[in-house]
Protein backbone atom coordinates (compact mmCIF):
# COMPACT_ATOMS: atom_id res chain seq x y z
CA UNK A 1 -26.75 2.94 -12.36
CA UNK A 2 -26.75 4.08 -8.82
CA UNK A 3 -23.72 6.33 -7.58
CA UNK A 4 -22.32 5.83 -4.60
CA UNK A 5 -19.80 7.90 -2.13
CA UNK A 6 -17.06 6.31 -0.34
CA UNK A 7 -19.35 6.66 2.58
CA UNK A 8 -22.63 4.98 1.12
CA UNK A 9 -20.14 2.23 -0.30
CA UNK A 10 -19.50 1.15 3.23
CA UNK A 11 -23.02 -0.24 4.24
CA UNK A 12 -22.74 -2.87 1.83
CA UNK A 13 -20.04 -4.80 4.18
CA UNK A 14 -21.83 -8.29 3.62
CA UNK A 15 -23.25 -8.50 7.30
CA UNK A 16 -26.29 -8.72 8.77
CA UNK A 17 -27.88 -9.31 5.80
CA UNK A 18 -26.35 -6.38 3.85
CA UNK A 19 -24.74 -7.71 0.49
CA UNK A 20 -21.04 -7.13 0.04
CA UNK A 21 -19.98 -4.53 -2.55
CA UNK A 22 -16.30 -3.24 -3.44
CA UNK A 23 -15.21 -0.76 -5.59
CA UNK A 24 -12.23 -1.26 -8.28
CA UNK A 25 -11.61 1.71 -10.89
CA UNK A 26 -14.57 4.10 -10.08
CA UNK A 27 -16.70 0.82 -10.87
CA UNK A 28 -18.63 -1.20 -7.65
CA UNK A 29 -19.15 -4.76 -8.08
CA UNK A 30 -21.69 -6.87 -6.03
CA UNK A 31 -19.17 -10.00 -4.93
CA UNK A 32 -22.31 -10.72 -2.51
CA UNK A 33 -22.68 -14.20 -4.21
CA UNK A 34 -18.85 -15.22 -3.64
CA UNK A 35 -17.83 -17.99 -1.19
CA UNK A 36 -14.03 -15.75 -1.07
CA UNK A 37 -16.35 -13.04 0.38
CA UNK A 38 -18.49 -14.70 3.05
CA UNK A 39 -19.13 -12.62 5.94
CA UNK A 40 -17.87 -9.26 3.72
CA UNK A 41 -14.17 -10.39 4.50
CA UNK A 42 -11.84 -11.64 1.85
CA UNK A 43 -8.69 -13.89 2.85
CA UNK A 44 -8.78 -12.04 5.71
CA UNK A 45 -7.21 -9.03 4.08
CA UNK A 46 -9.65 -7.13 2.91
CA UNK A 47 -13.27 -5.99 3.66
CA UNK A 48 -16.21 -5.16 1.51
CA UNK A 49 -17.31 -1.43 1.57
CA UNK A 50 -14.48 0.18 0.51
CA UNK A 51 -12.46 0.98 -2.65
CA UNK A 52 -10.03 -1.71 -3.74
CA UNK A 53 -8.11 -0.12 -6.36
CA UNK A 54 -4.91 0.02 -4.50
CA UNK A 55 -5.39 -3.26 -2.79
CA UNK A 56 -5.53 -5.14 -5.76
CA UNK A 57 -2.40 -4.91 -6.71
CA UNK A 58 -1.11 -6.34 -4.12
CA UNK A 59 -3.30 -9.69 -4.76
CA UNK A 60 -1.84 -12.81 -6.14
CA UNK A 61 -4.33 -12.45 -8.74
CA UNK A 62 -5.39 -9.40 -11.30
CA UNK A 63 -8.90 -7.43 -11.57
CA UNK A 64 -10.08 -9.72 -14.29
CA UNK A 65 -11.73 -12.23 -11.36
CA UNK A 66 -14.11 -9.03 -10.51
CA UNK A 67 -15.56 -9.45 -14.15
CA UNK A 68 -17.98 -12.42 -13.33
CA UNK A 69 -19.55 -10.33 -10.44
CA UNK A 70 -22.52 -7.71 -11.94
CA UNK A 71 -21.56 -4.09 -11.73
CA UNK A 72 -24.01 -2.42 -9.42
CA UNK A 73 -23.36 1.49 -9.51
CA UNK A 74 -19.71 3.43 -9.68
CA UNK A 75 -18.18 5.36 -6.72
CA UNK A 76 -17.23 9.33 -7.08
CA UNK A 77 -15.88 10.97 -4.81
């Protein structure tokens, strides 16, 4: 599994042909294949590339949705 840094995380914003990954808990998840995610934005809230531990929280839903999308790596920092 690949490893990414918070850095390498944010080329995979979903545009120009980039996929869209986020990070939740250390893991990163490819949501490249999600119509929620098109364009690497997400209710116009959040962005793909970056860790959304925190963020999630905040959502009207819980982590459990990122468990249909394939885990691609995990981010250190």
């Amino acid at each position: 599994m690949k490893t990414f840094t918070r850095e390498e995380l944010k080329k995979y914003h979903g545009l120009g042909g980039n996929p869209a990954y986020v990070a939740y808990k250390g893991r990163v998840y490819d949501v490249s294949a999600s119509a929620v995610w098109e364009m690497g934005s997400h209710m116009a809230k959040h962005l793909a590339g970056y860790d959304l531990t925190e963020a999630i929280n905040e959502a009207p839903h819980d982590a459990s949705r990122l468990d249909k999308f394939p885990v691609v790596g995990e981010l250190k920092d």
